[in-house]
Protein backbone atom coordinates (compact mmCIF):
# COMPACT_ATOMS: atom_id res chain seq x y z
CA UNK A 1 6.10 17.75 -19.56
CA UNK A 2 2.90 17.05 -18.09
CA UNK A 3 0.97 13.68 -17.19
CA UNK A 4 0.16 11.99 -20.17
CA UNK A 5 2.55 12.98 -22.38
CA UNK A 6 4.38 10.76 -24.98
CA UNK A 7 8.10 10.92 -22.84
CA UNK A 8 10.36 12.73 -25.25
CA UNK A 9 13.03 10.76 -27.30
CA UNK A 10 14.33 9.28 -30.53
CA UNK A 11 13.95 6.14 -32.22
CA UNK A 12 15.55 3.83 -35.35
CA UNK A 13 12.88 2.58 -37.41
CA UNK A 14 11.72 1.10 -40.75
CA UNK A 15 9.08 2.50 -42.81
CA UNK A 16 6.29 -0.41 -43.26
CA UNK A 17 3.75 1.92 -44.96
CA UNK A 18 4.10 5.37 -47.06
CA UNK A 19 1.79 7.99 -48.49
CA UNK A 20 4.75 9.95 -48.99
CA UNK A 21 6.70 10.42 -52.23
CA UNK A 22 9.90 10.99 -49.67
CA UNK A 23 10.02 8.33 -48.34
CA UNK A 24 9.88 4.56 -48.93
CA UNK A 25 8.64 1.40 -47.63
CA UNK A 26 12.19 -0.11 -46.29
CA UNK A 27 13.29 2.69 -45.59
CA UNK A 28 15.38 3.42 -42.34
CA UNK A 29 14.59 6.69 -40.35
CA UNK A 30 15.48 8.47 -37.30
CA UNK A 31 12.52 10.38 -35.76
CA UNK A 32 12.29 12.74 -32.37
CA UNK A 33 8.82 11.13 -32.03
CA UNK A 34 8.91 9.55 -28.17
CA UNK A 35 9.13 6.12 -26.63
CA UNK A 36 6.64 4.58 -28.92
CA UNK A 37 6.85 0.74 -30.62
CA UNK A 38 4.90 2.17 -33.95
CA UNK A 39 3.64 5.45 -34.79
CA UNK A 40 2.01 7.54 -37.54
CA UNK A 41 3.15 10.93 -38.95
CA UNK A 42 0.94 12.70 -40.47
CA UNK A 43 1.36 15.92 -42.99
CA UNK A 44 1.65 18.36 -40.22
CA UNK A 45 4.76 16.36 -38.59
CA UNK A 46 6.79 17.36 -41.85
CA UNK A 47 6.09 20.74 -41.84
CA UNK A 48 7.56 21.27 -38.69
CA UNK A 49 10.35 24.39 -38.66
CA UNK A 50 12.71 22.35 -36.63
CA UNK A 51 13.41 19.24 -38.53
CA UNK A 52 12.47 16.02 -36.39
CA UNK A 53 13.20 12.94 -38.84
CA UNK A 54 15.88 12.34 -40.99
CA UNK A 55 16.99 8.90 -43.35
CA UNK A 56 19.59 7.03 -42.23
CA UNK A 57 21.97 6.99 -45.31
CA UNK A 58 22.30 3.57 -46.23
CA UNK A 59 25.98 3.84 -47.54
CA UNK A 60 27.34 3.55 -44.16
CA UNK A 61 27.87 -0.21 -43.24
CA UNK A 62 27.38 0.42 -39.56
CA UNK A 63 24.59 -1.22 -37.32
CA UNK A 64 21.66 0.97 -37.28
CA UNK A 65 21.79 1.83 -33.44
CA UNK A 66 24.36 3.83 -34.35
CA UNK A 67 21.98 6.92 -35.95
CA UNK A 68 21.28 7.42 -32.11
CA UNK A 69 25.18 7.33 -31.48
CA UNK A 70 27.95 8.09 -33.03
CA UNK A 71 25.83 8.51 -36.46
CA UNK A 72 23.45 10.68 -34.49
CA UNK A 73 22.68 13.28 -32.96
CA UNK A 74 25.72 12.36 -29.77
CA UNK A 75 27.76 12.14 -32.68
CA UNK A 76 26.85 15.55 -34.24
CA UNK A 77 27.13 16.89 -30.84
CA UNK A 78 30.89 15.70 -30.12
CA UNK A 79 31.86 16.60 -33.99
CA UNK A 80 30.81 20.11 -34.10
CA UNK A 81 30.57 20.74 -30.05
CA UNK A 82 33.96 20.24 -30.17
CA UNK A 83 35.54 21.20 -33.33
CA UNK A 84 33.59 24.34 -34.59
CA UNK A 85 33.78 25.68 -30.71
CA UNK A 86 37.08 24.62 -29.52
CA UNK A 87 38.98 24.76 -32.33
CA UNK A 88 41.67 22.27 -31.56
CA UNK A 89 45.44 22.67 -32.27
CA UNK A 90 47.85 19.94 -32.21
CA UNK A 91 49.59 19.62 -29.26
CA UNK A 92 47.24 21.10 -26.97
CA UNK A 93 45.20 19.60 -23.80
CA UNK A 94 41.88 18.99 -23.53
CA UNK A 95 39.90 17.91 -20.24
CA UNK A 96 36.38 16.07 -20.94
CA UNK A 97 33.67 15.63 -18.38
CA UNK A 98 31.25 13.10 -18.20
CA UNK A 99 34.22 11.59 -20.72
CA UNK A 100 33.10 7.74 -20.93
CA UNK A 101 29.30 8.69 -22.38
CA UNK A 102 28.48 8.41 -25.94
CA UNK A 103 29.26 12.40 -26.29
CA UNK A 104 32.67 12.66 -24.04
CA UNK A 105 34.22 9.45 -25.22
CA UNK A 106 33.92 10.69 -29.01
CA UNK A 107 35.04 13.96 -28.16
CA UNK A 108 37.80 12.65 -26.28
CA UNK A 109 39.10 10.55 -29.97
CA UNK A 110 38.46 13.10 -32.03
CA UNK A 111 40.69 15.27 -29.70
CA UNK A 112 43.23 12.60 -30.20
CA UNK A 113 42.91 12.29 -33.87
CA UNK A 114 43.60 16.38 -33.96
CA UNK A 115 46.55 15.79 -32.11
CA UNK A 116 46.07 16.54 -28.58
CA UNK A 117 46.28 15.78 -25.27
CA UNK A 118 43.29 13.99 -23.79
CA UNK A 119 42.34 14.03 -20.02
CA UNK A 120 39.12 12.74 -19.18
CA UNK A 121 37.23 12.66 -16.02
CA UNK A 122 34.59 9.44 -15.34
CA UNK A 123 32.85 8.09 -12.30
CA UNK A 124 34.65 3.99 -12.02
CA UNK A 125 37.18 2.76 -12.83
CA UNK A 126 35.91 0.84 -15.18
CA UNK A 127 34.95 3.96 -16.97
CA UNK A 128 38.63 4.77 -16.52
CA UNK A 129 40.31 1.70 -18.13
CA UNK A 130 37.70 1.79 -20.99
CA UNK A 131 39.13 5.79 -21.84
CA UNK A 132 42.62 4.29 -21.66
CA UNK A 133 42.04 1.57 -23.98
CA UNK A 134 40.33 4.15 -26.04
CA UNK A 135 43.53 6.03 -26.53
CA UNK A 136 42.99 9.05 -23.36
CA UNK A 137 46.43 9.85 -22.41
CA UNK A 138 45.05 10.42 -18.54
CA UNK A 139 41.89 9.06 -16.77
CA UNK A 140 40.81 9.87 -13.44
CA UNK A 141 37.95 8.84 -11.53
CA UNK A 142 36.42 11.43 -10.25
CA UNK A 143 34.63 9.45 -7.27
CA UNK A 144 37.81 8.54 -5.89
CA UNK A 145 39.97 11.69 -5.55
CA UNK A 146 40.51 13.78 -2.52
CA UNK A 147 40.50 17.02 -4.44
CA UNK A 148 39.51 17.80 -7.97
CA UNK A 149 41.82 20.77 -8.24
CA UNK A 150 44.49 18.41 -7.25
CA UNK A 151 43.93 16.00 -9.48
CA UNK A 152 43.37 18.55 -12.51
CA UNK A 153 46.84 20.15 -11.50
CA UNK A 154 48.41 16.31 -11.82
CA UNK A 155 47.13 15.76 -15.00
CA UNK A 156 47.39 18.91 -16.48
CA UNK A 157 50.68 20.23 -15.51
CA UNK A 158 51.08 22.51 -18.43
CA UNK A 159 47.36 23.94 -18.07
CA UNK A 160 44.38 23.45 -19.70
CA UNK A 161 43.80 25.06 -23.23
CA UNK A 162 40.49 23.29 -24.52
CA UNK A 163 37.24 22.36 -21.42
CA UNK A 164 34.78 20.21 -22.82
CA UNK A 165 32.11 20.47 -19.74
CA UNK A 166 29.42 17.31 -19.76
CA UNK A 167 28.83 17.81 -15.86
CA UNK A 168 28.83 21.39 -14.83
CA UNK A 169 28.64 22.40 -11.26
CA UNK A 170 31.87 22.21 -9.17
CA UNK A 171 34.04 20.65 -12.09
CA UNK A 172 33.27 23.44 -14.09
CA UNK A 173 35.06 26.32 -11.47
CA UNK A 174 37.37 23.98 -10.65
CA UNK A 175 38.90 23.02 -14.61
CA UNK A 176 37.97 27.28 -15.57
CA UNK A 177 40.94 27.93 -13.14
CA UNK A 178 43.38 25.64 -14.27
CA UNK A 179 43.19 27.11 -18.42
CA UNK A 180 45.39 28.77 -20.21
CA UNK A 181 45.28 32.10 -21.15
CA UNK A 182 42.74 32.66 -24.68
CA UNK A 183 40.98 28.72 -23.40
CA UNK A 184 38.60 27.31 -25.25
CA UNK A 185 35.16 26.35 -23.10
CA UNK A 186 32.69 24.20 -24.90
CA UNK A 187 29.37 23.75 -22.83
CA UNK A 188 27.32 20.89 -23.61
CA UNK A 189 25.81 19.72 -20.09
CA UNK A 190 25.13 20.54 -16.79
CA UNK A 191 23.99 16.63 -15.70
CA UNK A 192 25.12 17.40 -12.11
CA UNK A 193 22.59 19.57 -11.79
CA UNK A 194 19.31 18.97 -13.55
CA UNK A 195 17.56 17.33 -10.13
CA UNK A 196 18.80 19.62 -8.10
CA UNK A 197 15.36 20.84 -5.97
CA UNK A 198 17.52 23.87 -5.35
CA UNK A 199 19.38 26.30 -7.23
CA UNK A 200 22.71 26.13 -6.47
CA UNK A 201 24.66 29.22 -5.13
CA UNK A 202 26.12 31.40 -7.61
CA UNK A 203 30.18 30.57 -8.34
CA UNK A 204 32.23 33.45 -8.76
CA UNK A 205 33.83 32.44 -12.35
CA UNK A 206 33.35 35.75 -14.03
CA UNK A 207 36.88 36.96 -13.10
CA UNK A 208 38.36 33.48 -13.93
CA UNK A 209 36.66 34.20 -17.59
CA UNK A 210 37.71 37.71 -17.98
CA UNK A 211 41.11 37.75 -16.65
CA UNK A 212 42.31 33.94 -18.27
CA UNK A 213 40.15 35.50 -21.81
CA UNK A 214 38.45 33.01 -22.20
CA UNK A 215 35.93 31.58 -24.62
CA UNK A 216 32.89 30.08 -23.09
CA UNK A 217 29.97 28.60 -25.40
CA UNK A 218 27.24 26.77 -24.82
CA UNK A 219 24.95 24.98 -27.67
CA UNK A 220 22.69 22.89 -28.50
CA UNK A 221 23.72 20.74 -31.38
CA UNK A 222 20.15 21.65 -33.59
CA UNK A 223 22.38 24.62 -34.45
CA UNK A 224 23.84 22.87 -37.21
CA UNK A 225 21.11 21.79 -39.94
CA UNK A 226 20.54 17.90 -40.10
CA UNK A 227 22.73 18.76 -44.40
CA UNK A 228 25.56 19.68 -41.89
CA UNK A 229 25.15 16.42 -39.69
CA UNK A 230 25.46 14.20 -42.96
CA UNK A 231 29.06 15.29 -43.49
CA UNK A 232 30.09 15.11 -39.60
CA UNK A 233 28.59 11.48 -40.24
CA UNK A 234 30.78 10.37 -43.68
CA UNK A 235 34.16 11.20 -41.37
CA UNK A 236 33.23 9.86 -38.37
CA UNK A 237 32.10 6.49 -39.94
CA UNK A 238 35.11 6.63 -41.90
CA UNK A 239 37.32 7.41 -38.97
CA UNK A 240 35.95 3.93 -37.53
CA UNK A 241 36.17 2.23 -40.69
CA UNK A 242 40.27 2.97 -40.07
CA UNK A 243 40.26 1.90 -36.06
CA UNK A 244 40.74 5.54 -35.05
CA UNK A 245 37.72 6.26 -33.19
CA UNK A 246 35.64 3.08 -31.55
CA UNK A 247 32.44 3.22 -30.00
CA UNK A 248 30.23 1.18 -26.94
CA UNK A 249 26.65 1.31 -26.47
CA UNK A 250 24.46 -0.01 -23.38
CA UNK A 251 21.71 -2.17 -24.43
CA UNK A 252 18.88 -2.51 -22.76
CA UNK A 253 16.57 -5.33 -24.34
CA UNK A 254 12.55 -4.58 -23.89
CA UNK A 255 10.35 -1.73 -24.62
CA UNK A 256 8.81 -2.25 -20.80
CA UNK A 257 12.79 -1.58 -19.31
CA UNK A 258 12.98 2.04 -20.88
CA UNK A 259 12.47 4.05 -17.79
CA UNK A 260 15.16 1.92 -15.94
CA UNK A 261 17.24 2.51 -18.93
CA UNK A 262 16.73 6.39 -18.50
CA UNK A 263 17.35 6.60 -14.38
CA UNK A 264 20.71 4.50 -15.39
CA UNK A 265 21.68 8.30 -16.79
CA UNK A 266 22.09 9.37 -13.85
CA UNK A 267 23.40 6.96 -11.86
CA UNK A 268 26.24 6.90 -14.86
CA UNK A 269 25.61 3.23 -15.44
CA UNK A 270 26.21 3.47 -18.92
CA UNK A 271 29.45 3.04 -21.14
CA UNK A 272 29.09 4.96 -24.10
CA UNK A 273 25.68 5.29 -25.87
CA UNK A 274 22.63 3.88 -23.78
CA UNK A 275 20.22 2.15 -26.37
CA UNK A 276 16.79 0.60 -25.85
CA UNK A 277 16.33 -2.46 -28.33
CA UNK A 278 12.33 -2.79 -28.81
């Protein structure tokens, strides 16, 4: 991005005006337009190849934050991140990184919910009572151990069959040595390093992926077509229509507190979803 640049982001609105046979005054829409209060699309903005707006499907009795959570596209992300790429069996154990955000804590229930074994990794230990209460069979924070390996080993006595990597960076070495033999690595973030002013020195993982056989995959959730996120969306809202999967979101009240809202990323002061409320 350069100066002057709309900052990149999505947004929940309503549709006050329409030339557009598509779409209706009243209607509720998600759109990858930027940090904006009102906006315009013109023709050119739907004929995009990548789709960047969607309707939020009024059927689902859920507040409407929620198509930028767990109905959107962190939701998507933990559904199909997860599921199509680790391919959970019951009984097996799963580690989650950056586990209390809006991704890792769904991924963490939905691992539960498949039947497995849930360790997740958080930075307080508030973070660490919320994935208990959650239903995470272990929580450790991360800020407070003497040794990661050590505190993998603990928690994962049996191994680790299923990484679910939020963080990158040491974590990742550290959990790739602890798996099982045919593991199942789902990449979805690097957060530890995106500041970084340097690059960091290369790990030597290569023989910890060839020799354990494992399966390491990184995506990006547009993968799946927006058709595909609809039905990730009908089970997950139903899933917290029964209690089995519960959600938190971070509000931050006032367009002018966005960019305090975004640092808070990476300082991990948010539980769950962070939301701006305009």
């Amino acid at each position: 991005m350069k100066l002057g640049d709309t900052m990149i982001g999505e947004l929940v609105a309503k549709v006050t005006e329409s030339k557009n046979p598509g779409y209706a005054v009243g209607d509720v829409i998600v759109a990858n337009v930027g940090w904006r209060t009102h906006t315009i699309l013109g023709e050119s903005f739907f004929q995009q190849s990548m789709p960047k707006i969607r309707k939020v499907d009024p059927s689902i009795n859920l507040p409407s934050s929620t198509a930028v959570g767990i109905l959107g596209m962190p939701g998507a992300t933990s559904y199909y991140g997860f599921l199509n790429i680790c391919s959970p069996k019951p009984g097996e154990t799963l580690v989650v990184t950056g586990a209390a955000g809006a991704v890792g804590s769904a991924v963490g229930q939905i691992a539960k919910i498949k039947g497995c074994r849930v360790v997740g990794f958080a930075g307080s230990d508030d973070k660490v009572a919320y994935l208990k209460s959650i239903g995470f069979d272990e929580a450790i924070n991360y800020k407070t151990v003497t040794s990661l390996s050590d505190a993998v080993k603990k928690a994962c006595p049996n191994g680790v069959d299923m990484f679910f990597d939020n963080v990158g960076g040491e974590f990742f070495e550290v959990v790739l040595s602890q798996m099982n033999t045919f593991g199942r690595v789902s990449v979805c973030g690097c957060i530890s390093q995106y500041n970084l002013e340097e690059p960091p020195k290369a790990r030597p993982v290569s023989s910890l992926i060839l020799f354990h056989q494992l399966k390491v995959e990184g995506f990006l959730v547009w993968r799946w077509n927006i058709e595909e996120w609809a039905a990730s969306f009908k089970e997950i809202a139903q899933w917290i229509q029964e209690g089995k999967l519960k959600y938190e979101e971070t509000v931050t009240e006032g367009f002018d507190k966005m960019f305090d809202a975004f640092l808070g990323l990476f300082k991990g002061e948010n539980l769950g979803k962070a939301v701006v409320k305009v």
